[in-house]
PDB file of N, CA and C in Angstrom:
ATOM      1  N   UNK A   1      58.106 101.170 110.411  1.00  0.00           N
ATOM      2  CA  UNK A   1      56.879 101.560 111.094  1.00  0.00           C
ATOM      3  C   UNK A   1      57.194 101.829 112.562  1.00  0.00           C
ATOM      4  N   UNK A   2      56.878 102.764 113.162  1.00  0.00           N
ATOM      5  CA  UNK A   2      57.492 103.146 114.877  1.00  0.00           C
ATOM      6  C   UNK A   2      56.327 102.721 115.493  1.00  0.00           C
ATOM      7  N   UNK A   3      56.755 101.940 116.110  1.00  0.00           N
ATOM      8  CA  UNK A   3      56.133 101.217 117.857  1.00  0.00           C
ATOM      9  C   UNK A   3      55.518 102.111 118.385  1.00  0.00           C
ATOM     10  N   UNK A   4      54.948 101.541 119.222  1.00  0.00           N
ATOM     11  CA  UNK A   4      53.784 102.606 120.384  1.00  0.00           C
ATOM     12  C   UNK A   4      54.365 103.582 120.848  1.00  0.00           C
ATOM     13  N   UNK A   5      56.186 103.296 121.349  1.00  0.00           N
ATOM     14  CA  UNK A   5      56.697 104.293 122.117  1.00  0.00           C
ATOM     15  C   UNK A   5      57.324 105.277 121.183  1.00  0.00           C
ATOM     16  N   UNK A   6      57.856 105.029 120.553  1.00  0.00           N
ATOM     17  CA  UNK A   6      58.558 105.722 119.911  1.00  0.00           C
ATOM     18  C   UNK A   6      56.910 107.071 119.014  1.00  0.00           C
ATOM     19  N   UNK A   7      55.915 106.562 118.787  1.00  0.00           N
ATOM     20  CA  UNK A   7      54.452 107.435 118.631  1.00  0.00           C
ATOM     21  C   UNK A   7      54.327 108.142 119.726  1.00  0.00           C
ATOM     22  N   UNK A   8      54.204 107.681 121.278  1.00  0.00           N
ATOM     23  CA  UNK A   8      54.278 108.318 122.522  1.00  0.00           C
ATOM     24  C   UNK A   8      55.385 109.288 121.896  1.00  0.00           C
ATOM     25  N   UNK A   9      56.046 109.029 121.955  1.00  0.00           N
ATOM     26  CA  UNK A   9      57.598 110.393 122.427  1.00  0.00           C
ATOM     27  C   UNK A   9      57.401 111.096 121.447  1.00  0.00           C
ATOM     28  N   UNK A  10      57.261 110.827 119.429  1.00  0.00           N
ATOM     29  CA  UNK A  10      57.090 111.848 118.936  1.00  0.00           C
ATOM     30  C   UNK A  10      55.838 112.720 119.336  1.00  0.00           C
ATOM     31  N   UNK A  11      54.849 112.393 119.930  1.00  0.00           N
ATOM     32  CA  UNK A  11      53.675 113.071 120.208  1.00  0.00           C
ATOM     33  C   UNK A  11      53.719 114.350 121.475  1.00  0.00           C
ATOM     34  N   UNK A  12      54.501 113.205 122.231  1.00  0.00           N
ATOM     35  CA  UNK A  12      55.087 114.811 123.188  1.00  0.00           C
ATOM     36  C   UNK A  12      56.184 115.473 122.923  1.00  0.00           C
ATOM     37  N   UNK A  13      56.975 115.149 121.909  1.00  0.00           N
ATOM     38  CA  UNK A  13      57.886 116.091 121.416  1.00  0.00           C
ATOM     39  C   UNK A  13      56.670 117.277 120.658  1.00  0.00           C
ATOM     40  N   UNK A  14      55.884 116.512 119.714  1.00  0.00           N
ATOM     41  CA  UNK A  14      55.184 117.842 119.012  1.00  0.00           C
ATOM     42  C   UNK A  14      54.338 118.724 119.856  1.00  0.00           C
ATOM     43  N   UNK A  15      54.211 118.182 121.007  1.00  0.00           N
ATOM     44  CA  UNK A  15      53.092 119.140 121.823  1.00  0.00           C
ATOM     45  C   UNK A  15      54.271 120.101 122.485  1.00  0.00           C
ATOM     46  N   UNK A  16      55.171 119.509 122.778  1.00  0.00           N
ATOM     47  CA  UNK A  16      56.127 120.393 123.735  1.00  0.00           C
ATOM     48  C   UNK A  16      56.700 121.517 122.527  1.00  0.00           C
ATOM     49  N   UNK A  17      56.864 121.540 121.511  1.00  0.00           N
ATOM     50  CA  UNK A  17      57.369 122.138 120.576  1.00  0.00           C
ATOM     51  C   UNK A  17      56.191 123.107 120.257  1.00  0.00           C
ATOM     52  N   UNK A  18      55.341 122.866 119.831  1.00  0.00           N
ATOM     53  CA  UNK A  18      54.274 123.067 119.516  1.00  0.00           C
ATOM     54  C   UNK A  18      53.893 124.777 120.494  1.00  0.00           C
ATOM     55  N   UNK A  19      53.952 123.996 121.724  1.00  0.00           N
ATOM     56  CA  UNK A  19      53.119 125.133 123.124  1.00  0.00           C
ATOM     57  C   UNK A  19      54.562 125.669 123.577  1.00  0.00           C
ATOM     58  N   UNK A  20      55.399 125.056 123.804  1.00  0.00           N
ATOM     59  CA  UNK A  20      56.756 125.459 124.547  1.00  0.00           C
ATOM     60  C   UNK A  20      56.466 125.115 126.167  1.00  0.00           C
ATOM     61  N   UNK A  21      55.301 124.051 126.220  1.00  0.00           N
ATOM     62  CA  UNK A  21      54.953 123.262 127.272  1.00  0.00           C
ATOM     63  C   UNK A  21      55.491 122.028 127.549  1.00  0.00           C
ATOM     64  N   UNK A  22      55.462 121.761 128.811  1.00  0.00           N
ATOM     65  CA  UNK A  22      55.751 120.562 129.497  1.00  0.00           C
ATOM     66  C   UNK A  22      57.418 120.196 128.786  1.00  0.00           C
ATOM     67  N   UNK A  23      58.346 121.055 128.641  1.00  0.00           N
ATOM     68  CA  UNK A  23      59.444 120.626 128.351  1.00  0.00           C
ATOM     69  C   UNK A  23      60.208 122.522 128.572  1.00  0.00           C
ATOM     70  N   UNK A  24      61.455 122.119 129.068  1.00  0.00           N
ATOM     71  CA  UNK A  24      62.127 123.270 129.187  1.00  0.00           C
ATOM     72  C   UNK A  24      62.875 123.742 127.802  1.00  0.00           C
ATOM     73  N   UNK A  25      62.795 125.079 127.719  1.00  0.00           N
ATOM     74  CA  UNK A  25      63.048 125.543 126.634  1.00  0.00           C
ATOM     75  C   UNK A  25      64.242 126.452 126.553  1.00  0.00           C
ATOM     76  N   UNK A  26      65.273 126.173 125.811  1.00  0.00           N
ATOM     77  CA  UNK A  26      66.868 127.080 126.072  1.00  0.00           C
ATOM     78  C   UNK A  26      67.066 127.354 124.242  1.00  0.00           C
ATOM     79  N   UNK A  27      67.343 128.972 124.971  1.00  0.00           N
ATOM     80  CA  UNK A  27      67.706 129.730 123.677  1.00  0.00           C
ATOM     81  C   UNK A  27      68.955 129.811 123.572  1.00  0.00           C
ATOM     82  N   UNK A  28      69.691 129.422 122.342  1.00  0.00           N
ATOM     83  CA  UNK A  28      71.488 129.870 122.395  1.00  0.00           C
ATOM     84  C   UNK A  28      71.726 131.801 122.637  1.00  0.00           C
ATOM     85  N   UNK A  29      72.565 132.138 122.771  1.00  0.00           N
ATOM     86  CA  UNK A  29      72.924 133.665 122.977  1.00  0.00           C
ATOM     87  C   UNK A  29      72.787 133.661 121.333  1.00  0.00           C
ATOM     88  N   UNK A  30      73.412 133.011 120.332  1.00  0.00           N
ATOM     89  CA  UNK A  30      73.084 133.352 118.861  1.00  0.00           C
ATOM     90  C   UNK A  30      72.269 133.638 118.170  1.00  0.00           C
ATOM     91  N   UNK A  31      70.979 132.704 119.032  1.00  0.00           N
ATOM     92  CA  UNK A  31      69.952 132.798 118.699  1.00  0.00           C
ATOM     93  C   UNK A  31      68.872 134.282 119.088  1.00  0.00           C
ATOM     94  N   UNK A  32      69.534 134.290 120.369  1.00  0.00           N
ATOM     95  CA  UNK A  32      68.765 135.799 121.089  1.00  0.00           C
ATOM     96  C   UNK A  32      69.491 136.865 120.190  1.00  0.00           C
ATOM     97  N   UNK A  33      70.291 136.647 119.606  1.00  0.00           N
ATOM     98  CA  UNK A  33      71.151 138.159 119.160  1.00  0.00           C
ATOM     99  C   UNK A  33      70.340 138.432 117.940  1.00  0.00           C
ATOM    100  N   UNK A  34      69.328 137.379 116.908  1.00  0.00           N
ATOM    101  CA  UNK A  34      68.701 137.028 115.920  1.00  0.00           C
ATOM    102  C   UNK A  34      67.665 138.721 115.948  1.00  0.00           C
ATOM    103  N   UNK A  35      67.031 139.578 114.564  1.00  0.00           N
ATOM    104  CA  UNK A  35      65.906 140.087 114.557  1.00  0.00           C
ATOM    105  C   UNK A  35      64.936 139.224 114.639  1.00  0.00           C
ATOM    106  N   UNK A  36      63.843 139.393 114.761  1.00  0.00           N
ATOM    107  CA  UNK A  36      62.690 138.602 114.692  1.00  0.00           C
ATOM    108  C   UNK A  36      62.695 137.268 115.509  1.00  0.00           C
ATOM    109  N   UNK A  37      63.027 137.552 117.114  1.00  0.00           N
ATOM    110  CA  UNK A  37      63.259 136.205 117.597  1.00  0.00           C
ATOM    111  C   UNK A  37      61.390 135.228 117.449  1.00  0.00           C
ATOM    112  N   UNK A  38      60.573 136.568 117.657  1.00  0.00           N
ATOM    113  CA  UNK A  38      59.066 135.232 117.759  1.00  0.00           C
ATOM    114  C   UNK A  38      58.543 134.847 116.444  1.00  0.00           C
ATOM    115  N   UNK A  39      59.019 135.049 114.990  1.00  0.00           N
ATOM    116  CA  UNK A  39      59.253 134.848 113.942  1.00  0.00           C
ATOM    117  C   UNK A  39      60.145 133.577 113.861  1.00  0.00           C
ATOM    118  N   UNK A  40      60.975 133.546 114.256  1.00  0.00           N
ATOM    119  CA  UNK A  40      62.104 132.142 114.697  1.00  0.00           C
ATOM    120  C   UNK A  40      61.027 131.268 115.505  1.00  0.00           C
ATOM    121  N   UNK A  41      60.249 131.396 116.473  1.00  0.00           N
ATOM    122  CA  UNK A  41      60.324 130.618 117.334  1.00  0.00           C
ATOM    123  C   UNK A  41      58.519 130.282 116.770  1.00  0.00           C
ATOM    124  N   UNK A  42      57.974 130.726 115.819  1.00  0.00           N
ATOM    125  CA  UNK A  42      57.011 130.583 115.232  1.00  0.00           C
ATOM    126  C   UNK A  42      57.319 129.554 114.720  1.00  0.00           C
ATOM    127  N   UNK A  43      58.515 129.701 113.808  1.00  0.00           N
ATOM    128  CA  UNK A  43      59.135 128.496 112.761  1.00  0.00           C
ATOM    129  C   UNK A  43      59.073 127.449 113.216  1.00  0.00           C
ATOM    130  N   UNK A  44      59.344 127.535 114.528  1.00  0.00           N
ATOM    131  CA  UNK A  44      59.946 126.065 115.308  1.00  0.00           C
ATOM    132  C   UNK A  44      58.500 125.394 115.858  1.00  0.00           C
ATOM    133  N   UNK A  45      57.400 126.534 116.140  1.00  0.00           N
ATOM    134  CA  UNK A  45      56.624 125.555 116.467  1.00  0.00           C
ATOM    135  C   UNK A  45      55.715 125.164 115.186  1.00  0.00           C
ATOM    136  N   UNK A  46      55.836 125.846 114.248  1.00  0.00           N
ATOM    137  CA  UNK A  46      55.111 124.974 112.946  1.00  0.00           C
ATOM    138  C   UNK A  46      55.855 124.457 112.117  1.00  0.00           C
ATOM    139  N   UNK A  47      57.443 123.963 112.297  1.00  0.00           N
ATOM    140  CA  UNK A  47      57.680 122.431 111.426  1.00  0.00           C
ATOM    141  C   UNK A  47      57.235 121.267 111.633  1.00  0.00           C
ATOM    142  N   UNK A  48      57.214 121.210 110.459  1.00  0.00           N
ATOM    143  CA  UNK A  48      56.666 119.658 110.168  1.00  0.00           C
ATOM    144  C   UNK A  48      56.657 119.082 109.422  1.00  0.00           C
ATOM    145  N   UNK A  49      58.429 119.345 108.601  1.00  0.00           N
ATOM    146  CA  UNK A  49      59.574 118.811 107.630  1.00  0.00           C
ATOM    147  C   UNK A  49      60.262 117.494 107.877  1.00  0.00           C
ATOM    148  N   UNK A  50      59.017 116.869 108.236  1.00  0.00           N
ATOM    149  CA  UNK A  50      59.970 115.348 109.203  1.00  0.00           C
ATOM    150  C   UNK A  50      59.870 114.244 107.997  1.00  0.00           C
ATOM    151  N   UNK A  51      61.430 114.062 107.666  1.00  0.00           N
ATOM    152  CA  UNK A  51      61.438 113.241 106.524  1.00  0.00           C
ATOM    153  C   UNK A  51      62.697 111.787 107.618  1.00  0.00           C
ATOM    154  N   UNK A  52      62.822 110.882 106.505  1.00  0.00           N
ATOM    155  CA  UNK A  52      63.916 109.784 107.110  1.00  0.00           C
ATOM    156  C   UNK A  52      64.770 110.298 106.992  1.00  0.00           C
ATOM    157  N   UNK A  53      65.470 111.550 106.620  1.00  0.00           N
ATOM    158  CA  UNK A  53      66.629 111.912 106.530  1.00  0.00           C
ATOM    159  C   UNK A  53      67.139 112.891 107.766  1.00  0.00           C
ATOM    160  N   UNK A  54      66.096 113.618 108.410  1.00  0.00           N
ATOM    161  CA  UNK A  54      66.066 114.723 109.481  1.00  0.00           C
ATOM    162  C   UNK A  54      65.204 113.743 110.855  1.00  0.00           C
ATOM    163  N   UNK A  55      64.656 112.874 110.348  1.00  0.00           N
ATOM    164  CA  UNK A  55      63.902 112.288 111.698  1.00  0.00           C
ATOM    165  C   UNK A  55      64.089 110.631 111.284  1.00  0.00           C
ATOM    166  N   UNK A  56      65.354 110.332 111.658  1.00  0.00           N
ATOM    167  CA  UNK A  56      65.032 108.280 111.153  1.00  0.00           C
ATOM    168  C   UNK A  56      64.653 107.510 112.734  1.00  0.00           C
ATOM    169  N   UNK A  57      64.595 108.157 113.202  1.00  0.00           N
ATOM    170  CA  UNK A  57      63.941 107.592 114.478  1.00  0.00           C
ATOM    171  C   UNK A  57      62.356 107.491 114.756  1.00  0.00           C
ATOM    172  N   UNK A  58      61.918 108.544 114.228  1.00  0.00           N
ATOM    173  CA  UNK A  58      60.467 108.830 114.260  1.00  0.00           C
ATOM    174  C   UNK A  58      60.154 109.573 115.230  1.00  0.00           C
ATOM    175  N   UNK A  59      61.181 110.083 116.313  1.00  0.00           N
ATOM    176  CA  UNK A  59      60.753 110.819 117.455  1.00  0.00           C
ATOM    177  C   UNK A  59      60.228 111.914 117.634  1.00  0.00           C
ATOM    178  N   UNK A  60      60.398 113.143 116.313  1.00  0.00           N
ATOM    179  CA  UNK A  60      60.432 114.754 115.997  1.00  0.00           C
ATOM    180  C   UNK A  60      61.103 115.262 117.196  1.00  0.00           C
ATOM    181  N   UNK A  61      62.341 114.636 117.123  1.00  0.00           N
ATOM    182  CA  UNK A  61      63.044 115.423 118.044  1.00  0.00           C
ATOM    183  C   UNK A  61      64.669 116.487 117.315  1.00  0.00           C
ATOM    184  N   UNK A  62      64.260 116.388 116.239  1.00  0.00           N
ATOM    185  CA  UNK A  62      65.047 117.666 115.183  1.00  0.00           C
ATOM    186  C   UNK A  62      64.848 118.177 114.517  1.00  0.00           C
ATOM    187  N   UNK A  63      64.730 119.634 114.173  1.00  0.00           N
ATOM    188  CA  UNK A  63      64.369 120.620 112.502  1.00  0.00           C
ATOM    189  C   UNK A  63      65.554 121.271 112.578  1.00  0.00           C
ATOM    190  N   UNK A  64      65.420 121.963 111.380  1.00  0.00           N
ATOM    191  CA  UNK A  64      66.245 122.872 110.902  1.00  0.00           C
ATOM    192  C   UNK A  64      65.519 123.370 109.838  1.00  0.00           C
ATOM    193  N   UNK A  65      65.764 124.616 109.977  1.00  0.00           N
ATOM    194  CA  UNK A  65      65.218 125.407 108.633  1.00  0.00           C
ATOM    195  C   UNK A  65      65.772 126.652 108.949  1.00  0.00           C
ATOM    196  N   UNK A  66      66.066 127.916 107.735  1.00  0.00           N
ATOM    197  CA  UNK A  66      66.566 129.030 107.643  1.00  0.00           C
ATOM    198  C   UNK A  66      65.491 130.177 107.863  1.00  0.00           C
ATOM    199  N   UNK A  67      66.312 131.086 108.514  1.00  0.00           N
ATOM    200  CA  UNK A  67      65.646 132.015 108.873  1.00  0.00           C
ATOM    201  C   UNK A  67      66.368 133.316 108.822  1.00  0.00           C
ATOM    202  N   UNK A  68      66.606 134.645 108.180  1.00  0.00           N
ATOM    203  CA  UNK A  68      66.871 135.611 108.380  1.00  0.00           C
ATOM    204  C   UNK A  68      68.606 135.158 107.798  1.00  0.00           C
ATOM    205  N   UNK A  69      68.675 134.763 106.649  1.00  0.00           N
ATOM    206  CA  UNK A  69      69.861 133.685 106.295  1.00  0.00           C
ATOM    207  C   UNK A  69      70.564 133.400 107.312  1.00  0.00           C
ATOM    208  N   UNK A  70      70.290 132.578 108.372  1.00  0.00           N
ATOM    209  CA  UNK A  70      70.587 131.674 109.543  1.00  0.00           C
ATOM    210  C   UNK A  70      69.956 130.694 109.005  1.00  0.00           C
ATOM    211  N   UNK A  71      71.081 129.080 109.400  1.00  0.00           N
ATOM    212  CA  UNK A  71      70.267 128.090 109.364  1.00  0.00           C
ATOM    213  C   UNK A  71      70.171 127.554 110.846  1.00  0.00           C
ATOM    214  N   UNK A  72      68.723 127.258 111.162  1.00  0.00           N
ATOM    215  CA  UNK A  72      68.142 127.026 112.255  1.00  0.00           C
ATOM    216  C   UNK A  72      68.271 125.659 112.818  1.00  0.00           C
ATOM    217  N   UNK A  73      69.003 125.254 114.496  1.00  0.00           N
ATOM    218  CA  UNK A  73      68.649 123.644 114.404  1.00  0.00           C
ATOM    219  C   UNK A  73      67.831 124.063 115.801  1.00  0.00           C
ATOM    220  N   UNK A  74      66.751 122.885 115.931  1.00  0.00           N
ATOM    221  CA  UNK A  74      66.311 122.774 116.840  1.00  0.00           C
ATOM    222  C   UNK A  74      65.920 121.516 117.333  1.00  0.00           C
ATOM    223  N   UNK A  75      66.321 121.311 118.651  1.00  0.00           N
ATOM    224  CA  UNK A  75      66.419 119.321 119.071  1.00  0.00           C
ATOM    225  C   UNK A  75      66.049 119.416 120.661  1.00  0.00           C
ATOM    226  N   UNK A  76      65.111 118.242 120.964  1.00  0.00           N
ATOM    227  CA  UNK A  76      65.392 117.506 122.541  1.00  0.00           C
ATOM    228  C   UNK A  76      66.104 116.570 122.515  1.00  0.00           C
ATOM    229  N   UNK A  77      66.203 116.738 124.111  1.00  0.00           N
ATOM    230  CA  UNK A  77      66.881 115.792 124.767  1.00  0.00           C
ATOM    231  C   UNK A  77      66.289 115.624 125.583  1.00  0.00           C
ATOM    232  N   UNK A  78      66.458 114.324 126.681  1.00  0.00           N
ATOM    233  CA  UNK A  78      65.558 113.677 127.468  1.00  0.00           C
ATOM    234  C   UNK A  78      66.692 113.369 128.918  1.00  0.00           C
ATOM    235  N   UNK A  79      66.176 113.461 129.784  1.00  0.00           N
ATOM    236  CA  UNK A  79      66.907 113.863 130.953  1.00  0.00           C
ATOM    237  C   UNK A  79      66.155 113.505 132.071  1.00  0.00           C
ATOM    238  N   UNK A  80      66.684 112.552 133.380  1.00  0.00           N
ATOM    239  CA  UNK A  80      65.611 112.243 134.475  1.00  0.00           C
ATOM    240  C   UNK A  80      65.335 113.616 135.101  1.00  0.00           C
ATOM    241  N   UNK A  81      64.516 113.001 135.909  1.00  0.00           N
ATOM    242  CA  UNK A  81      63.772 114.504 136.707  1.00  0.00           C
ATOM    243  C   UNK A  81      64.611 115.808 137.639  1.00  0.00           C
ATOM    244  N   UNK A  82      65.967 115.684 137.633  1.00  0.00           N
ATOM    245  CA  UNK A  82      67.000 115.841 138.497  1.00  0.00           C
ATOM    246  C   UNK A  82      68.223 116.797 137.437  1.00  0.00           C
ATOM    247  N   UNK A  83      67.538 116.073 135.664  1.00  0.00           N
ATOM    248  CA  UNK A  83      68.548 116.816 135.165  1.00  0.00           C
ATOM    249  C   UNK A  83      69.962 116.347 135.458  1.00  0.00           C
ATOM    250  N   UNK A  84      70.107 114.840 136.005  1.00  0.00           N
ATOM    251  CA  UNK A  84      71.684 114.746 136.241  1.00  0.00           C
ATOM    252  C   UNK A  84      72.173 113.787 134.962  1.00  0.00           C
ATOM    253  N   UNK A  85      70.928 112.952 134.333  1.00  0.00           N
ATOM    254  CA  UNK A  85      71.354 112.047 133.475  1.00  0.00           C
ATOM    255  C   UNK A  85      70.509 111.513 132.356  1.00  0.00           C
ATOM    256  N   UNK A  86      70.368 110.869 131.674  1.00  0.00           N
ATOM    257  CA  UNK A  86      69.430 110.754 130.536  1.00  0.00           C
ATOM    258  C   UNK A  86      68.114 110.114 131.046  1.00  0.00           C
ATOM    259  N   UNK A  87      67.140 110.406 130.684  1.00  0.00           N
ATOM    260  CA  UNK A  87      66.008 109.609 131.398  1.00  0.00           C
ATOM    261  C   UNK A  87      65.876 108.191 130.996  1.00  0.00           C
ATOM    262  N   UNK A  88      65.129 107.670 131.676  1.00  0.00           N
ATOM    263  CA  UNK A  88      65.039 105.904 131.430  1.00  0.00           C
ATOM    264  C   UNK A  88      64.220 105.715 130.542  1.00  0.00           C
ATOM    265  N   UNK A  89      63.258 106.460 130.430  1.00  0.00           N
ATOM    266  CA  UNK A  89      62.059 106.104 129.499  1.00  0.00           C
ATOM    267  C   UNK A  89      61.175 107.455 128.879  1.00  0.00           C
ATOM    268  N   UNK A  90      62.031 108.169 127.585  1.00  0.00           N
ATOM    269  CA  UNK A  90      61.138 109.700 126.947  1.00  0.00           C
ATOM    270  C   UNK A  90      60.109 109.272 127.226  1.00  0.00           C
ATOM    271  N   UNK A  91      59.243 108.803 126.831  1.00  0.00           N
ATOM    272  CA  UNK A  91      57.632 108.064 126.519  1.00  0.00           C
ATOM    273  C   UNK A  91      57.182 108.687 128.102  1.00  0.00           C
ATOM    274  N   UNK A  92      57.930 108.199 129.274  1.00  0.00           N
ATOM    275  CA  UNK A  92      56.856 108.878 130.247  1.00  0.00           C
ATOM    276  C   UNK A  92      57.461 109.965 130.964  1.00  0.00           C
ATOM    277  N   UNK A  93      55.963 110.858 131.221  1.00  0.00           N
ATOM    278  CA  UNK A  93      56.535 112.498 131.552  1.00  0.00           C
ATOM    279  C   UNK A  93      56.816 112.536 133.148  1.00  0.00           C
ATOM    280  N   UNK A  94      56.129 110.944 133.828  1.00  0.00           N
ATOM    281  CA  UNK A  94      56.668 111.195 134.902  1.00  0.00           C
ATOM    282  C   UNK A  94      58.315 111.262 135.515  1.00  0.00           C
ATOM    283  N   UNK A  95      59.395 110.771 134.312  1.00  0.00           N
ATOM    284  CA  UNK A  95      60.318 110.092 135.268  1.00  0.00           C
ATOM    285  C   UNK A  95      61.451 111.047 133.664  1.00  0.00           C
ATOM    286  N   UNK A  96      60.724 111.969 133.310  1.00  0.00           N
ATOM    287  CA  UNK A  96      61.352 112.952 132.229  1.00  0.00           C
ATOM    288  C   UNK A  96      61.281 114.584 132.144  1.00  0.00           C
ATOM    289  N   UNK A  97      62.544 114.599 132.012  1.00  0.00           N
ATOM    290  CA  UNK A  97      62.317 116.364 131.976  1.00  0.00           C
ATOM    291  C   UNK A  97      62.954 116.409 130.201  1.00  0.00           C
ATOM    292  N   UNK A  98      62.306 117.003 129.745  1.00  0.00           N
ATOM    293  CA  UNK A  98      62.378 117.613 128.080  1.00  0.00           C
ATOM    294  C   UNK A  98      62.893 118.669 128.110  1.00  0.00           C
ATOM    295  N   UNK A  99      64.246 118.565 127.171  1.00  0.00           N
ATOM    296  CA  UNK A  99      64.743 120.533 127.008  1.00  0.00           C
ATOM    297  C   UNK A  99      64.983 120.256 125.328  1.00  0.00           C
ATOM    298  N   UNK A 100      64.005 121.450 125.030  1.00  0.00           N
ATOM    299  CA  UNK A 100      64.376 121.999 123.606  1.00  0.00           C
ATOM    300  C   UNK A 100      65.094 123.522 124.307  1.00  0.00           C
ATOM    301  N   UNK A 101      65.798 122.254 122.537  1.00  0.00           N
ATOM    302  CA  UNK A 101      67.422 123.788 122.453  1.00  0.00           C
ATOM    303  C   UNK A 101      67.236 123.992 120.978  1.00  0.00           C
ATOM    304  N   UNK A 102      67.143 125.807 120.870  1.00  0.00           N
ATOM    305  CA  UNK A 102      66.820 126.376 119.517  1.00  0.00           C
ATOM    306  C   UNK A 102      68.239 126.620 119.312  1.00  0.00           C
ATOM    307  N   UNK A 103      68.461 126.507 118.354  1.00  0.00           N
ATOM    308  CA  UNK A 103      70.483 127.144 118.091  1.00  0.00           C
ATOM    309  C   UNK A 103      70.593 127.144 116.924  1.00  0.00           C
ATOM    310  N   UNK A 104      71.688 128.760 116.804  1.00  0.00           N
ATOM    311  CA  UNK A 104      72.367 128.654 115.112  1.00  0.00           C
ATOM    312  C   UNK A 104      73.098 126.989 114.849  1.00  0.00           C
ATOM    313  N   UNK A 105      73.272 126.888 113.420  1.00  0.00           N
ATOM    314  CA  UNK A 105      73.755 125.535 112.868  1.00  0.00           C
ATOM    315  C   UNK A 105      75.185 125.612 113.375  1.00  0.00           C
ATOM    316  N   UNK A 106      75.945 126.588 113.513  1.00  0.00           N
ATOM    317  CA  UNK A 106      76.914 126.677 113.721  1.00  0.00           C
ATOM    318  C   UNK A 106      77.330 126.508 115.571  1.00  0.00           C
ATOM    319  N   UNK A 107      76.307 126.857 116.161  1.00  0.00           N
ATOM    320  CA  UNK A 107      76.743 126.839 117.352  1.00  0.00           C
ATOM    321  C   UNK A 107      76.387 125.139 117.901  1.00  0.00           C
ATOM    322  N   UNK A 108      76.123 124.134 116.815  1.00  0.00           N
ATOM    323  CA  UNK A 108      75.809 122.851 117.310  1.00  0.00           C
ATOM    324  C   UNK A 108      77.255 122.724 117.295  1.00  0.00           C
TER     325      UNK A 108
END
């Protein structure tokens, strides 16, 4: 069962995913070279394939799914406000900067 925080963080992972808000968003070059990049990036904001096997944390901070026979990963990471190091605490947006990274499977 996930704790308060770990509910906090998946909740702003899904909003940030969701809008492509309040978290910075980086496309691989693999991914830009893709047809149908807002078709891709549709995908990404309506998964919601979160099983214990793709999410055992509870955070929704990973998918993958195929697209255009590409298999798709897409993940945050959590980073202080400075971007120099991991943040202290995902859960708050004050003392966190969020980057989703869309990328071929291959370029993980």
């Amino acid at each position: 069962m996930p704790d308060e925080i770990t509910t906090r963080i998946a909740a702003l992972n899904d909003q940030a995913r969701r809008t492509f808000t309040g978290c910075r968003t980086v496309i691989t070059l693999g991914v830009q070279a893709l047809d149908d990049l807002s078709g891709l990036l549709d995908k990404v904001r309506r998964f919601d394939a979160f099983t214990p096997d793709n999410d055992p944390y509870g955070e929704h901070d990973f998918g993958s799914f195929i697209h255009g026979g590409q298999t798709i990963f897409w993940k945050f990471d959590y980073y202080d406000l400075d971007i120099t190091m991991h943040s202290p605490d995902p859960s708050d947006l004050t003392v966190t900067a969020r980057v989703l990274t869309i990328m071929l499977a291959d370029e993980y």
